[in-house]
N, C-alpha and C. Protein backbone atom coordinates (compact mmCIF):
# COMPACT_ATOMS: atom_id res chain seq x y z
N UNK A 1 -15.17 6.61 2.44
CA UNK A 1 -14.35 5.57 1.87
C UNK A 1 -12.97 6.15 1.54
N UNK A 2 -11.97 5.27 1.68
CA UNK A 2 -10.31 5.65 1.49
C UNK A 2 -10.29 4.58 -0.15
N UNK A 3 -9.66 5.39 -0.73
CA UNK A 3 -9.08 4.73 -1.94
C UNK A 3 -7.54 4.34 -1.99
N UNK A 4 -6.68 3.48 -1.90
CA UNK A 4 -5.16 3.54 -2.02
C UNK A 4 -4.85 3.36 -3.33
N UNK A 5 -3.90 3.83 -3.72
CA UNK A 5 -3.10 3.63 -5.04
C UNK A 5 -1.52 3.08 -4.81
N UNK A 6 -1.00 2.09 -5.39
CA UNK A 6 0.52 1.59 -5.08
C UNK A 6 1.06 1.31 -6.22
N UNK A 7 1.86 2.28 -6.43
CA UNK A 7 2.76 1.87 -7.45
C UNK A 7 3.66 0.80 -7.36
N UNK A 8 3.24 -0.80 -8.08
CA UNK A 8 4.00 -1.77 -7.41
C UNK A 8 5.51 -1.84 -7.84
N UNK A 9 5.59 -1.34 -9.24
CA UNK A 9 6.80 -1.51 -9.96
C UNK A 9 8.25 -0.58 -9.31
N UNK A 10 7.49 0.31 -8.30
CA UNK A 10 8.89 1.04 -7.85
C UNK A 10 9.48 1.13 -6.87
N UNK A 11 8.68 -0.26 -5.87
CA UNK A 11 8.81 -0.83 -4.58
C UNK A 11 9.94 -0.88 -4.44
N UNK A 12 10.66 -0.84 -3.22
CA UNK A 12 12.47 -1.95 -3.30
C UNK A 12 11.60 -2.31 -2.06
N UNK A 13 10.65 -2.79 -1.21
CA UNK A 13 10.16 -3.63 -0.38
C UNK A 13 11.11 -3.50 0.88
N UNK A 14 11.18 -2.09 1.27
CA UNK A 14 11.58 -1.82 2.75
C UNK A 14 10.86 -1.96 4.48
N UNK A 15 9.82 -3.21 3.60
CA UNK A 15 8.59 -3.19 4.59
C UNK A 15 7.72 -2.24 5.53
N UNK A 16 8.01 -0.72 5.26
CA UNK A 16 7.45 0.21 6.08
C UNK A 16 5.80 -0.08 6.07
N UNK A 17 5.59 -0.25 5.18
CA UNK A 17 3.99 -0.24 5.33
C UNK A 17 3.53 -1.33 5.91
N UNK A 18 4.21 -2.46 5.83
CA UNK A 18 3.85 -3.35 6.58
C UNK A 18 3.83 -3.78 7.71
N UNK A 19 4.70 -2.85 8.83
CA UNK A 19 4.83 -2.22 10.08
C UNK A 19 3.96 -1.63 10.43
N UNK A 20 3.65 -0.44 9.44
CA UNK A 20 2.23 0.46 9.75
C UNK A 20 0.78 0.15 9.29
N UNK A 21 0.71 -1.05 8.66
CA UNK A 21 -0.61 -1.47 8.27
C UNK A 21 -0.35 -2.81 7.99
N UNK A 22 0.22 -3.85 8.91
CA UNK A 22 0.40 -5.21 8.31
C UNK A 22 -1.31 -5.95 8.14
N UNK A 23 -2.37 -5.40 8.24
CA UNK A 23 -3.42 -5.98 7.75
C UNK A 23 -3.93 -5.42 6.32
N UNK A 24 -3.27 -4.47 5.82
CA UNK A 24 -3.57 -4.00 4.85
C UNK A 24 -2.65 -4.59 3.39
N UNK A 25 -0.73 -4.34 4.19
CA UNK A 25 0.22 -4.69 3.62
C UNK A 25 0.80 -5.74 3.56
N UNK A 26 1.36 -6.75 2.44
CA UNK A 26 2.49 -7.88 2.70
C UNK A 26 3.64 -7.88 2.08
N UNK A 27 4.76 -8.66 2.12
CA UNK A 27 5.74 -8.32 1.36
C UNK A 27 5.47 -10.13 0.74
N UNK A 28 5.59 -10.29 -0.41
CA UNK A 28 6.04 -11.06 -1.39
C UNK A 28 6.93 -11.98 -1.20
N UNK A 29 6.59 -13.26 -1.06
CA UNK A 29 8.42 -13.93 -0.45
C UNK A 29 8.19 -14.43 -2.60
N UNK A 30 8.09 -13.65 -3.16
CA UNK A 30 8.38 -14.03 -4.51
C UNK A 30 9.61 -13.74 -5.05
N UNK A 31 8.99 -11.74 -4.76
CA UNK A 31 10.36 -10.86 -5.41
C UNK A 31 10.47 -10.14 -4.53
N UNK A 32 9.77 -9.96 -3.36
CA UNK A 32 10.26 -9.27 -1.77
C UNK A 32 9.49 -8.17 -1.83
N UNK A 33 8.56 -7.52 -2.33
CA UNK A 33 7.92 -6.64 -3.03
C UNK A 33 6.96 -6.26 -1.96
N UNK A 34 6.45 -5.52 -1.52
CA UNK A 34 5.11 -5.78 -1.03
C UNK A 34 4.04 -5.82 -1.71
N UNK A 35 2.86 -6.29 -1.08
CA UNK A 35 1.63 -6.61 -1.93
C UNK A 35 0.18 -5.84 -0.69
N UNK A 36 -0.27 -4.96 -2.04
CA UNK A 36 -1.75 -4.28 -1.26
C UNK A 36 -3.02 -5.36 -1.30
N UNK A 37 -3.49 -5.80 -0.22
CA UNK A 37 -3.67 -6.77 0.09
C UNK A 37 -5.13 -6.38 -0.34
N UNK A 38 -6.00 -7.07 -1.62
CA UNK A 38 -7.32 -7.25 -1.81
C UNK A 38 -7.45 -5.60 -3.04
N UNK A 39 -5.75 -5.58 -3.62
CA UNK A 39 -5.52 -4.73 -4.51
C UNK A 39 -5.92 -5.23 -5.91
N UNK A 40 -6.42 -4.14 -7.01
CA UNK A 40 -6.55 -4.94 -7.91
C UNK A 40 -5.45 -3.82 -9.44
N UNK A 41 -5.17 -4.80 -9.36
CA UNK A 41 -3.91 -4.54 -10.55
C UNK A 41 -4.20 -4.14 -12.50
N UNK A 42 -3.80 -3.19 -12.74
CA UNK A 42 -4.08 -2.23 -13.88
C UNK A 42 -2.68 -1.70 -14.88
N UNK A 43 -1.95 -2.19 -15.17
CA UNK A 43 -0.89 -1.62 -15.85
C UNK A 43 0.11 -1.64 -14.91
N UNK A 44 0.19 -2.32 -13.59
CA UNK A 44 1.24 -2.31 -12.68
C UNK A 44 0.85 -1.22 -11.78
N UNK A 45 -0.39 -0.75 -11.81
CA UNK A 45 -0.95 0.10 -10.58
C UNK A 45 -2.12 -0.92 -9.92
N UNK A 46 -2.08 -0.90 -8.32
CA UNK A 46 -2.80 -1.00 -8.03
C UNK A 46 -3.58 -0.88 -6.89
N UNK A 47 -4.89 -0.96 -7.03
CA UNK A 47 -6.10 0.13 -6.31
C UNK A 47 -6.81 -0.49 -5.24
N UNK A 48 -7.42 -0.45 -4.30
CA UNK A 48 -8.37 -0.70 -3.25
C UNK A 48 -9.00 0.38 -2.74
N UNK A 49 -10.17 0.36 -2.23
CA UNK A 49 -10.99 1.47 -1.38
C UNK A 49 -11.55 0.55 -0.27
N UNK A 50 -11.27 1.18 0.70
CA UNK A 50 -11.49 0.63 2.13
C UNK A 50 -12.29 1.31 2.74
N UNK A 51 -12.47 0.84 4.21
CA UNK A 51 -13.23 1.67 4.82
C UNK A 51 -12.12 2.51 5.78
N UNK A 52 -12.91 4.35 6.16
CA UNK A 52 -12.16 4.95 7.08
C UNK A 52 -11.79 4.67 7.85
N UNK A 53 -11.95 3.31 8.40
CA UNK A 53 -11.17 2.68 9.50
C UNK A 53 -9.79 2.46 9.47
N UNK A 54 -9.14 2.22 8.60
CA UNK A 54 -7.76 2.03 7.90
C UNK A 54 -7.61 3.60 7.54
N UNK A 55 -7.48 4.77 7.52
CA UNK A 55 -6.97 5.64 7.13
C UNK A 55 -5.90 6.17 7.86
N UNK A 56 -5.24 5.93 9.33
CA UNK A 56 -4.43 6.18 10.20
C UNK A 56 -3.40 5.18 9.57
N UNK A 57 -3.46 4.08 9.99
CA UNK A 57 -3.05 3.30 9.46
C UNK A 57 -2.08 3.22 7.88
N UNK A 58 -3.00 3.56 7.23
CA UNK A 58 -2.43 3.56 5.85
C UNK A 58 -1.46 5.21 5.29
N UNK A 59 -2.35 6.13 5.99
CA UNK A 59 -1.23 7.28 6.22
C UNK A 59 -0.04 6.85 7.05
N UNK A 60 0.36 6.56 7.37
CA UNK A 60 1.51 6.07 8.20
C UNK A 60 2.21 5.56 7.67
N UNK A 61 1.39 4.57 6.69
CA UNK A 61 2.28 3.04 5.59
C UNK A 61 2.49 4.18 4.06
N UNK A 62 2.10 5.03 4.20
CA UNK A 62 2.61 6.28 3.16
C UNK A 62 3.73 7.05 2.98
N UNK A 63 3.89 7.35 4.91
CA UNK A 63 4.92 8.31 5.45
C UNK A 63 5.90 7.49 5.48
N UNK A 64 5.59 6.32 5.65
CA UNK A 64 7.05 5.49 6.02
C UNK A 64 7.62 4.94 4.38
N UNK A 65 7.15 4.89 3.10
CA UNK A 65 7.46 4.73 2.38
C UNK A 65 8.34 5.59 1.45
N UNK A 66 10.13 4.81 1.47
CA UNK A 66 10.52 6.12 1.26
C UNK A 66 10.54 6.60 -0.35
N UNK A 67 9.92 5.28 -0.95
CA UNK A 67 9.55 5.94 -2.18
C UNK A 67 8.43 6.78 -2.75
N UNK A 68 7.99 6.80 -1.59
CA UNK A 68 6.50 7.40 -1.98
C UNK A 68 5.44 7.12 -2.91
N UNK A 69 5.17 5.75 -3.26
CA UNK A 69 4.56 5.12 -4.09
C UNK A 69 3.27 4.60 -3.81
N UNK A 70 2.88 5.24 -2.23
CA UNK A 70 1.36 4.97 -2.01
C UNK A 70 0.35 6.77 -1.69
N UNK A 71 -0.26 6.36 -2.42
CA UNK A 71 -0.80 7.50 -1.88
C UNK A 71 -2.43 7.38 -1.74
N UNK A 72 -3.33 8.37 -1.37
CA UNK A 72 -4.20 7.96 -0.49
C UNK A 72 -5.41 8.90 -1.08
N UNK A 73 -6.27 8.74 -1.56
CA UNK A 73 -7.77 9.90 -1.63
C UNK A 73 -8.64 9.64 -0.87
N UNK A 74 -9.18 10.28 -0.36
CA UNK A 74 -10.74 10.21 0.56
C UNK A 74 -11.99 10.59 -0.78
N UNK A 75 -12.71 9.55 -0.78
CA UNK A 75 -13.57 9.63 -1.55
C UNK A 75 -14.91 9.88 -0.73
């Protein structure tokens, strides 16, 4: 299992991840933000664990983020 973590509050919503994982990622037509899709939200963090199938994928939507606000554990 992959766990993601997204820091939503420090987004500026450059859509990279959503290029590299648009089934995972969306951007917000709220505040333009992206949104971790089936994330669940904690103090403005928030979490999902997926299956290893998405781990290419979501490393990618990591690398391309130039804030670096996702990051990734293998559980």
């Amino acid at each position: 299992m992959l766990q993601i973590t997204y820091y939503r509050n420090k987004c500026i919503g450059c859509n990279g991840c959503v290029e590299a994982a648009p089934e995972r990622w969306r951007i917000s037509r709220a505040d333009g933000k992206s949104n971790l899709i089936n994330g669940r939200e904690k103090k403005g963090i928030y979490t999902t664990t997926v299956n290893m199938t998405e781990y290419e994928e979501n490393e990618q939507a990591a690398a391309n983020c130039p804030m670096r606000i996702i990051k990734l554990k293998v559980l």
